[in-house]
C-alpha atoms as a PDB file:
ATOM      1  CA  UNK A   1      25.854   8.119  26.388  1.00  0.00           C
ATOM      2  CA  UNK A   2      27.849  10.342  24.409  1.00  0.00           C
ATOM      3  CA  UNK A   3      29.801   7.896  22.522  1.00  0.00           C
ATOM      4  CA  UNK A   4      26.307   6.563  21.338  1.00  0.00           C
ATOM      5  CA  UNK A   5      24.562   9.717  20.342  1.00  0.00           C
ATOM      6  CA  UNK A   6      27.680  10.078  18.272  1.00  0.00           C
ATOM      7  CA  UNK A   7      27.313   6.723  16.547  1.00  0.00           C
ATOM      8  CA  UNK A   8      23.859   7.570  15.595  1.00  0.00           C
ATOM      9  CA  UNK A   9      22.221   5.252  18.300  1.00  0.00           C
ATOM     10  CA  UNK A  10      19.545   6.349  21.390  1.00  0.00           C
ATOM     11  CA  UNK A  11      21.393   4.717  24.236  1.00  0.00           C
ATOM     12  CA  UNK A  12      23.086   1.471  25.466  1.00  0.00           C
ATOM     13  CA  UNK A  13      20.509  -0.765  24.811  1.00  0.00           C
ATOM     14  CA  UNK A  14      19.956   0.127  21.219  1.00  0.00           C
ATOM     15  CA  UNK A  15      23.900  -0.137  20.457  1.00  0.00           C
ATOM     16  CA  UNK A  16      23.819  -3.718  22.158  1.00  0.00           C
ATOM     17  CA  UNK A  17      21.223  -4.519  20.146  1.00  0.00           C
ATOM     18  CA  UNK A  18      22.989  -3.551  17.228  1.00  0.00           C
ATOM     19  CA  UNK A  19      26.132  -4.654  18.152  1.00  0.00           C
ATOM     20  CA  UNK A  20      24.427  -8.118  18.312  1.00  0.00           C
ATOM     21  CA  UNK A  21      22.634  -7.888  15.106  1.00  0.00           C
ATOM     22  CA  UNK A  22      25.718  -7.170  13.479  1.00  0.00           C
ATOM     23  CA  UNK A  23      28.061 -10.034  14.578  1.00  0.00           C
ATOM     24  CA  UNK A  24      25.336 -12.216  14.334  1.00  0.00           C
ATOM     25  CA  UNK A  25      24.888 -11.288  10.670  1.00  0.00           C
ATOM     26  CA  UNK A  26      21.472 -10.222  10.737  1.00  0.00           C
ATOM     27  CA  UNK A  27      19.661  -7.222   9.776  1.00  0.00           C
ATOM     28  CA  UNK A  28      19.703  -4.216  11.766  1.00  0.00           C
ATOM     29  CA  UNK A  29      16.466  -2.936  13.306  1.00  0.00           C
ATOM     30  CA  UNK A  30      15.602   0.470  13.012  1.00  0.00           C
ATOM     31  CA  UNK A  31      14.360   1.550  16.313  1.00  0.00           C
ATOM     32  CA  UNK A  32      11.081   3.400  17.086  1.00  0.00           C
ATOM     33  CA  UNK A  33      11.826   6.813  18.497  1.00  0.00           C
ATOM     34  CA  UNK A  34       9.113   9.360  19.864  1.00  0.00           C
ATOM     35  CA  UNK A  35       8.856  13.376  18.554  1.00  0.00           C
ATOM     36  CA  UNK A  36       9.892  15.473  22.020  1.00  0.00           C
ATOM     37  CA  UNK A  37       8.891  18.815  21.751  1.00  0.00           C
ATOM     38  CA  UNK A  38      12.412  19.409  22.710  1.00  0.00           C
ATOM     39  CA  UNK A  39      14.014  17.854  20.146  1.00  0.00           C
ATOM     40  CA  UNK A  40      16.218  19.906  17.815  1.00  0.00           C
ATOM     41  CA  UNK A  41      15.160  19.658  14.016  1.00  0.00           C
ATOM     42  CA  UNK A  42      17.872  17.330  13.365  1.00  0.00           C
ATOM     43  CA  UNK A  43      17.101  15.040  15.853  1.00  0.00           C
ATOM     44  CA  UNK A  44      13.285  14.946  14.487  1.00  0.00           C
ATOM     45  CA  UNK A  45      14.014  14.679  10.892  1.00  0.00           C
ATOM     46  CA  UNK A  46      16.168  11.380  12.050  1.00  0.00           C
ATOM     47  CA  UNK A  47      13.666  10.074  14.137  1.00  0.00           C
ATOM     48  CA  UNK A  48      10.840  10.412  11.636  1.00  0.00           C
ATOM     49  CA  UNK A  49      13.079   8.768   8.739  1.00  0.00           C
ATOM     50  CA  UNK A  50      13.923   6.300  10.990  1.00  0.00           C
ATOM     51  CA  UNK A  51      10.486   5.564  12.500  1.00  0.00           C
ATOM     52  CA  UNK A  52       9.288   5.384   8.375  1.00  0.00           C
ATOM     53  CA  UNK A  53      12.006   3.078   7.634  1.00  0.00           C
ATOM     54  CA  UNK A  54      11.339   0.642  10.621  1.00  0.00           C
ATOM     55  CA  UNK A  55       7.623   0.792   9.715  1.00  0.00           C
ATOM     56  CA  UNK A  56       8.278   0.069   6.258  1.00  0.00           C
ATOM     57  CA  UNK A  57      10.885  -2.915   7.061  1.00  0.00           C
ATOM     58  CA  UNK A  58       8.382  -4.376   9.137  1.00  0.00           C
ATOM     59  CA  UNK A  59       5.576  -4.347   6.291  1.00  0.00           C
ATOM     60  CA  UNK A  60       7.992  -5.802   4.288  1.00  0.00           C
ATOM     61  CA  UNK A  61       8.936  -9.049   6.935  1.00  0.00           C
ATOM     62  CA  UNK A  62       5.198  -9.674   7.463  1.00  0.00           C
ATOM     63  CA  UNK A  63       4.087  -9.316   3.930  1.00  0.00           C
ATOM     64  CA  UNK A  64       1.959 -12.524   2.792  1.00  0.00           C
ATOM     65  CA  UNK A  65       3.182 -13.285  -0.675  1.00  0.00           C
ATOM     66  CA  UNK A  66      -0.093 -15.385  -1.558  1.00  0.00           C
ATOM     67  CA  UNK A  67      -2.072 -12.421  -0.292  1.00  0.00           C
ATOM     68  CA  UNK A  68      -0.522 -10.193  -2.104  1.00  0.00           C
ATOM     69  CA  UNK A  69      -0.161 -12.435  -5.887  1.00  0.00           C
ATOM     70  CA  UNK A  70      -4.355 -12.815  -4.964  1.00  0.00           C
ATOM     71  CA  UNK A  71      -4.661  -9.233  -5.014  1.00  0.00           C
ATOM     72  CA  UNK A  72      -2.490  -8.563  -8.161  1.00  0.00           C
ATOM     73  CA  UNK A  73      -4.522 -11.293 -10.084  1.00  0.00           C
ATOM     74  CA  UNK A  74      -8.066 -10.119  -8.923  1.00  0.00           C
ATOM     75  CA  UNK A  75      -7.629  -6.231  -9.530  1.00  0.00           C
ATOM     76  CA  UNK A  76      -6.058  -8.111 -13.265  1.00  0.00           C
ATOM     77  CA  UNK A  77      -9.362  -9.804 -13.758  1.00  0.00           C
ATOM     78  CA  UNK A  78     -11.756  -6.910 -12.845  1.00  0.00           C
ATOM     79  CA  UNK A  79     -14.089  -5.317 -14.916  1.00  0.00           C
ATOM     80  CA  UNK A  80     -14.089  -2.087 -12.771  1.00  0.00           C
ATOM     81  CA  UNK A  81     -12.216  -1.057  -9.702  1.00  0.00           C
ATOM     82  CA  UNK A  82     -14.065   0.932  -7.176  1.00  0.00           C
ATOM     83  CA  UNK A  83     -11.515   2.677  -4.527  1.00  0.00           C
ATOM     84  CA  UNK A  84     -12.987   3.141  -1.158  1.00  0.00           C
ATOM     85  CA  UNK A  85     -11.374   5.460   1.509  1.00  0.00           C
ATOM     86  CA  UNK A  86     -12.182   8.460   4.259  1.00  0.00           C
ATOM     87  CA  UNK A  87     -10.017  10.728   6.117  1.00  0.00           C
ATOM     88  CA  UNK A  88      -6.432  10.689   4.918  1.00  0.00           C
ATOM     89  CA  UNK A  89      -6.734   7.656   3.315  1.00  0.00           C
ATOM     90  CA  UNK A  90      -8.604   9.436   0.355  1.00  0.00           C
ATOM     91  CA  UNK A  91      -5.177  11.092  -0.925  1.00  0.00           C
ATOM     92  CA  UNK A  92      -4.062   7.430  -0.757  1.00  0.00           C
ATOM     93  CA  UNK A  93      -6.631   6.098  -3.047  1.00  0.00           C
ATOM     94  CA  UNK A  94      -6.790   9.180  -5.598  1.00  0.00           C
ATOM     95  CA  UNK A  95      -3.358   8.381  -5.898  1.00  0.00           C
ATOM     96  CA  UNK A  96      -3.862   4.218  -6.918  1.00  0.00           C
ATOM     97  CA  UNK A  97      -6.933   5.294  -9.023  1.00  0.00           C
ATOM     98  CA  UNK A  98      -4.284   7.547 -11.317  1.00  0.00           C
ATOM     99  CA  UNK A  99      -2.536   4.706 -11.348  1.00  0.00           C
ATOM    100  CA  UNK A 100      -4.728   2.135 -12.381  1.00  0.00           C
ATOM    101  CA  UNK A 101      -6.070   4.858 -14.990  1.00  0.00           C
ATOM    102  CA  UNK A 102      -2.975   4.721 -16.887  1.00  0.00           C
ATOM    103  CA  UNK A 103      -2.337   0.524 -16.754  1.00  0.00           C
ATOM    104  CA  UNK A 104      -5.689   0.436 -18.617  1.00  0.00           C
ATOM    105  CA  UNK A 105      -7.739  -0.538 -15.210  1.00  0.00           C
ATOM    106  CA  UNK A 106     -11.357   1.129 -15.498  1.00  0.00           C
ATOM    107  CA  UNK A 107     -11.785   2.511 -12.154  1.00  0.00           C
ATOM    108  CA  UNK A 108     -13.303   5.482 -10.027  1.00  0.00           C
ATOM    109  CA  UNK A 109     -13.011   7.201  -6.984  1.00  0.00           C
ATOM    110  CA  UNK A 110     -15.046   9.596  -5.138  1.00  0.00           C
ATOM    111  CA  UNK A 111     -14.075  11.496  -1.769  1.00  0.00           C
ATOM    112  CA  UNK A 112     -17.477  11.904  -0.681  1.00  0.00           C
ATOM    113  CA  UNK A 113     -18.833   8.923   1.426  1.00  0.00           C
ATOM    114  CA  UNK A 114     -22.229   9.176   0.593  1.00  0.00           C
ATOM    115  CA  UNK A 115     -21.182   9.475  -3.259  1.00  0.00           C
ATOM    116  CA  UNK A 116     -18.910   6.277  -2.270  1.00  0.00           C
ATOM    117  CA  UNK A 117     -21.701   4.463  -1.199  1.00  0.00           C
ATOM    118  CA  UNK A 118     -24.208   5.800  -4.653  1.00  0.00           C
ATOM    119  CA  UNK A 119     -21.115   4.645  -6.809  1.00  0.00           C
ATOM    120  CA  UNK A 120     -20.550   1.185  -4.911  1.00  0.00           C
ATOM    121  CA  UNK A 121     -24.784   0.612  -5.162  1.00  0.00           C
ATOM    122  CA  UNK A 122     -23.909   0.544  -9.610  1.00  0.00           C
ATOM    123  CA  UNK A 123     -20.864  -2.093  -8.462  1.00  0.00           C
ATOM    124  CA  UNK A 124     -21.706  -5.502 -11.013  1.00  0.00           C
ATOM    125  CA  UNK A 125     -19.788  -8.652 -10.275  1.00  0.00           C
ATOM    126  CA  UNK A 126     -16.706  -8.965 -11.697  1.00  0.00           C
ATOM    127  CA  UNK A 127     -16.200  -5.407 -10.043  1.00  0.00           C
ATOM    128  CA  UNK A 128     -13.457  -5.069  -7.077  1.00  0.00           C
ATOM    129  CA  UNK A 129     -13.903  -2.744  -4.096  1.00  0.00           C
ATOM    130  CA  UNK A 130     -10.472  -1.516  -3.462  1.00  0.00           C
ATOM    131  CA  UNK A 131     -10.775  -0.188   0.217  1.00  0.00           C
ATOM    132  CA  UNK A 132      -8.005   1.332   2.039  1.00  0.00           C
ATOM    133  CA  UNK A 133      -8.593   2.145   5.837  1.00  0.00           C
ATOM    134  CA  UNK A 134      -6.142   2.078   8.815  1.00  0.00           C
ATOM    135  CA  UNK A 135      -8.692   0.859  11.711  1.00  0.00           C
ATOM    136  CA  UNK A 136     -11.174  -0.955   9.608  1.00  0.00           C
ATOM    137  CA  UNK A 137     -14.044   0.032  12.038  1.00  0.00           C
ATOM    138  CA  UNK A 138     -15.500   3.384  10.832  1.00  0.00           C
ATOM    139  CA  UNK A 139     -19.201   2.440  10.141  1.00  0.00           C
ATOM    140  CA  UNK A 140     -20.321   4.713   6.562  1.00  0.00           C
ATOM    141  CA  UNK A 141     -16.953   2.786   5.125  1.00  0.00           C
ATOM    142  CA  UNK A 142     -17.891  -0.818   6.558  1.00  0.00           C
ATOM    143  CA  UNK A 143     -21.527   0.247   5.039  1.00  0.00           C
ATOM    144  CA  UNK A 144     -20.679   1.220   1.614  1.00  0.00           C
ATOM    145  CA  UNK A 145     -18.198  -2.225   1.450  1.00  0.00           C
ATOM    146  CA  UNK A 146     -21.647  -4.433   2.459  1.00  0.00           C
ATOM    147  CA  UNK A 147     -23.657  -2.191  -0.471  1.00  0.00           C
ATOM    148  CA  UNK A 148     -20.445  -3.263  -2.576  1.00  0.00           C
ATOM    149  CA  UNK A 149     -20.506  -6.691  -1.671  1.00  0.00           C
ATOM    150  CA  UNK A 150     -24.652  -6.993  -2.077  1.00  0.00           C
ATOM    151  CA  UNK A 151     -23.990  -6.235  -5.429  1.00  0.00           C
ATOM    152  CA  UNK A 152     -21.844  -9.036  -6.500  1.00  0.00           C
ATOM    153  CA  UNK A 153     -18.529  -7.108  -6.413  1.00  0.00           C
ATOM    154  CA  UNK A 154     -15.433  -8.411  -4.449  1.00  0.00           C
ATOM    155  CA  UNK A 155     -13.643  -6.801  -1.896  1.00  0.00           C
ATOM    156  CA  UNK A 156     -10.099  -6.163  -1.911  1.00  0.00           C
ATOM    157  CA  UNK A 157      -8.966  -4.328   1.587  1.00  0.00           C
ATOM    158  CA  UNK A 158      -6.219  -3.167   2.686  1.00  0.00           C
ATOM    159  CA  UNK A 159      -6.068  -2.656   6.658  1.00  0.00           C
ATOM    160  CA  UNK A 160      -5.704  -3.667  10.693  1.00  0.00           C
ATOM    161  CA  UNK A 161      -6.047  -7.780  10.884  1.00  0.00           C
ATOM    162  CA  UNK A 162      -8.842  -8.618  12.860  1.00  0.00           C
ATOM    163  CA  UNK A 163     -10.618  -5.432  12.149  1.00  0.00           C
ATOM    164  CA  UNK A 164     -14.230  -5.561  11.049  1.00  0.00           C
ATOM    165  CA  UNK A 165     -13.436  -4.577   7.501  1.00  0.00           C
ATOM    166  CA  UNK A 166     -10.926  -7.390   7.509  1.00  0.00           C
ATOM    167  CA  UNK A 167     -13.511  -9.802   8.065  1.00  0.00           C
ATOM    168  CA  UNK A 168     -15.601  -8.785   5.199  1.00  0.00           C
ATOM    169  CA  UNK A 169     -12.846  -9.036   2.923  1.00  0.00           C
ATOM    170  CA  UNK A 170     -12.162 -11.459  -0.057  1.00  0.00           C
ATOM    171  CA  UNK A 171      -8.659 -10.831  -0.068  1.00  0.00           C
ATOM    172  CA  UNK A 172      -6.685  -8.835   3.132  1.00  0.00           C
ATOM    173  CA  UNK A 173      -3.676  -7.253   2.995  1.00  0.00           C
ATOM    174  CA  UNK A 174      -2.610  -6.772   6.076  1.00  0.00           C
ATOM    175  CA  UNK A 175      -1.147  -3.555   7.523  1.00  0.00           C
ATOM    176  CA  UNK A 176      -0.711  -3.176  11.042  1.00  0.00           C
ATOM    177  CA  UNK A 177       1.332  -0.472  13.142  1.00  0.00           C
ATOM    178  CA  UNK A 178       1.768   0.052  16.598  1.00  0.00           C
ATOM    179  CA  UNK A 179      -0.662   2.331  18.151  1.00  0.00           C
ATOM    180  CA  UNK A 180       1.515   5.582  19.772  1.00  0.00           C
ATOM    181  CA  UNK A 181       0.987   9.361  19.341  1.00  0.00           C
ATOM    182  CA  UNK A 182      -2.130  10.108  16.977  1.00  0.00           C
ATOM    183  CA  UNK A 183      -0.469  13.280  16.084  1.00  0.00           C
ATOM    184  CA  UNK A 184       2.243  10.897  14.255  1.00  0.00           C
ATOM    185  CA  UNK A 185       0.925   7.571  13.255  1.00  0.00           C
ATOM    186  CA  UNK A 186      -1.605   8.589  10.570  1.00  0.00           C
ATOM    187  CA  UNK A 187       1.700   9.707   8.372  1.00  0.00           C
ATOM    188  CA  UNK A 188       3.563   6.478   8.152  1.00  0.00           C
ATOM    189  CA  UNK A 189       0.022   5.078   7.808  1.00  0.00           C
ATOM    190  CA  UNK A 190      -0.215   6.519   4.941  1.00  0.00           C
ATOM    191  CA  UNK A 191       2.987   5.908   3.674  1.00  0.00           C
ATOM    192  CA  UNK A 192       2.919   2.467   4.133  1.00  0.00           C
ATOM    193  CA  UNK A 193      -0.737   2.368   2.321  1.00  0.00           C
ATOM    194  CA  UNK A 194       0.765   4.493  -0.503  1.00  0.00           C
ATOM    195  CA  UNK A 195       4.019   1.668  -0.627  1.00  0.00           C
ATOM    196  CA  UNK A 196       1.637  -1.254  -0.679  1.00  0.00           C
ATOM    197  CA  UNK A 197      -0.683   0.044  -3.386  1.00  0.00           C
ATOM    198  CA  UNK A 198       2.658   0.742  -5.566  1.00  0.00           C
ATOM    199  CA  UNK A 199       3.487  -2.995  -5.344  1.00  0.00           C
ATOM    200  CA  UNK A 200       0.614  -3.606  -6.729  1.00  0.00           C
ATOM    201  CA  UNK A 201       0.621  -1.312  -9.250  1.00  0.00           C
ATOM    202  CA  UNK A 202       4.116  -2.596 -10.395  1.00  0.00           C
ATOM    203  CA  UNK A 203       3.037  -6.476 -10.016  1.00  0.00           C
ATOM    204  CA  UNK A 204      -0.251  -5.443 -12.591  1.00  0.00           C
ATOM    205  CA  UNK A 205       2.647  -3.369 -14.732  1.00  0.00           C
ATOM    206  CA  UNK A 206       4.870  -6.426 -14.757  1.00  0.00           C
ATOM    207  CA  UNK A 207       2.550  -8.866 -15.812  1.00  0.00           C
ATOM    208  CA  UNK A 208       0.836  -6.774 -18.529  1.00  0.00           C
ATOM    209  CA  UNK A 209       4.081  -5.950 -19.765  1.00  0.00           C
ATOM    210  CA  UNK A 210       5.023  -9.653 -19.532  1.00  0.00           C
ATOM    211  CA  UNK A 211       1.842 -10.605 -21.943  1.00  0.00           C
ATOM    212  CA  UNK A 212       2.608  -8.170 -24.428  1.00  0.00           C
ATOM    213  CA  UNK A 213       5.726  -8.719 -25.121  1.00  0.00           C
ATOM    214  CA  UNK A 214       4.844 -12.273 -25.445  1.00  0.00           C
ATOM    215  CA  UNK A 215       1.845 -11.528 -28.144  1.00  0.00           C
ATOM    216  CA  UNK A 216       4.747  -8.864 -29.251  1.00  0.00           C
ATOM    217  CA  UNK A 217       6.861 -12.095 -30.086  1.00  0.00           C
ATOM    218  CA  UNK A 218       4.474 -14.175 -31.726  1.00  0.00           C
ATOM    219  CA  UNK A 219       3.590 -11.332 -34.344  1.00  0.00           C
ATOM    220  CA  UNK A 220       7.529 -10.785 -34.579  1.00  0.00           C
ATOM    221  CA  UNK A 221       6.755 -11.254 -38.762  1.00  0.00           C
ATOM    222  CA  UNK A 222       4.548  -7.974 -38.138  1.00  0.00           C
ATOM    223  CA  UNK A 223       6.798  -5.669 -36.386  1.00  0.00           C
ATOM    224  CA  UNK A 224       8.979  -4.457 -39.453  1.00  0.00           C
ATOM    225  CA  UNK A 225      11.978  -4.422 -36.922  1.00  0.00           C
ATOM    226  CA  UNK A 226      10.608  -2.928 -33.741  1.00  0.00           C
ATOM    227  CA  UNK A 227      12.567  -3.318 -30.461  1.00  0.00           C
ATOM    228  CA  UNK A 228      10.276  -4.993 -27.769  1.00  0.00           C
ATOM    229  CA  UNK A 229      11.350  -3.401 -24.415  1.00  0.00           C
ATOM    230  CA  UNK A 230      10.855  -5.655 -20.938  1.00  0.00           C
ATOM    231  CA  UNK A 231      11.031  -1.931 -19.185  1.00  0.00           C
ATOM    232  CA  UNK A 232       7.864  -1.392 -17.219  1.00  0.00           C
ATOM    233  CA  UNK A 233       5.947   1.333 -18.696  1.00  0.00           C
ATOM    234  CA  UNK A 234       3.555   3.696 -16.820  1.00  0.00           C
ATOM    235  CA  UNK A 235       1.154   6.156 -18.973  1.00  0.00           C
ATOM    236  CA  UNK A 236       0.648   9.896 -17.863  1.00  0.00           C
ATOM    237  CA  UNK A 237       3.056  12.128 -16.507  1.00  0.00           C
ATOM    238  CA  UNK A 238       5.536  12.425 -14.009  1.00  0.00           C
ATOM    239  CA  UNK A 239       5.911  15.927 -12.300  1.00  0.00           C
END
């Protein structure tokens, strides 16, 4: 037991498994470790970088690609993104509506529900509904999607399969993790929200970059000499 904890591995089992992983060629998994109240604080600040980096690993694994290009091309096409979120979730989607701000993406966001729902009722089509919720089940968020969705716009969500948001959606991407302390799983949650709305953010970045160098190139007579960069560019600020 020893030898293990000194390896950086919980116990026999987990070193097999890694052992295995590794002669076999194959990735190694990053366990899922609980918070004990008596752990010391290096033992939780490995156990909570490791439990983000297994979560995230595993998004990655199950991501559906034709999901995901769906979602890049329909927040592309829209007219107006509305973002969608309670509880903790809300830092998630004030975050993507920043970002969508500064690709040129009209969009809105409200933390209020009942100004969520007021906003959504104004929703045209050719509008997205951007929602972002971990269960998919809490009922003034499935409400304000159907208001949304009675208006013409289309829903874009990003939760649990099989939850009752996911079955209103246009196009799901999926983000499932295990159910274990409450205390803890709202964080990597969160994280992994905040991960999948950058990918999209950099897949809307790519391809609007990808256009305008393109138009860039045809006009090359115009430029008088200026460099075309294929660099991604974000507006705003970074602090």
């Amino acid at each position: 037991m020893r030898f293990c904890r000194s390896i950086g591995v919980q116990g026999l089992a987990d070193f097999k498994l890694k052992l295995a992983s590794g002669l076999t060629g194959g990735a190694i998994t990053v366990a899922h470790c609980h918070v004990e109240i008596s752990d010391s604080d290096a033992e939780l600040a490995r156990k909570v970088l490791g439990n983000n980096a297994s979560a995230a690993l595993a998004m990655r694994d199950m991501l559906d690609v034709k999901a995901l290009t769906a979602a890049i091309e329909l927040l592309r096409g829209a007219q107006r993104v509305e973002l969608l979120a309670v509880g903790s979730a809300r830092v998630v989607a004030d975050d993507m509506q920043h970002k969508l701000l500064n690709l040129g993406i009209v969009s809105s966001f409200f933390a209020d529900p009942q100004a969520q729902e007021m906003s959504a009722a104004m929703l045209k089509p050719g509008d997205v509904a951007l929602v972002i919720s971990r269960s998919g089940a809490l009922p003034e968020l499935l409400r304000t999607v159907k208001v949304a969705q009675g208006c013409g716009a289309r829903v874009l969500a990003i939760t649990a399969s099989g939850s009752p948001l996911a079955k209103l959606a246009d196009v799901l991407l999926t983000l499932n993790h295990p159910e274990g302390n409450l205390n803890f799983v709202p964080m990597i949650v969160r994280l992994l929200q905040l991960m999948m709305l950058d990918i999209l953010s950099v897949g809307l970045a790519r391809r609007d970059t990808a256009q305008r160098t393109s138009a860039a190139q045809l006009e090359e007579g115009q430029l008088h000499g200026m460099r075309i960069s294929g660099k991604l560019k974000f507006g705003g600020h970074l602090e």
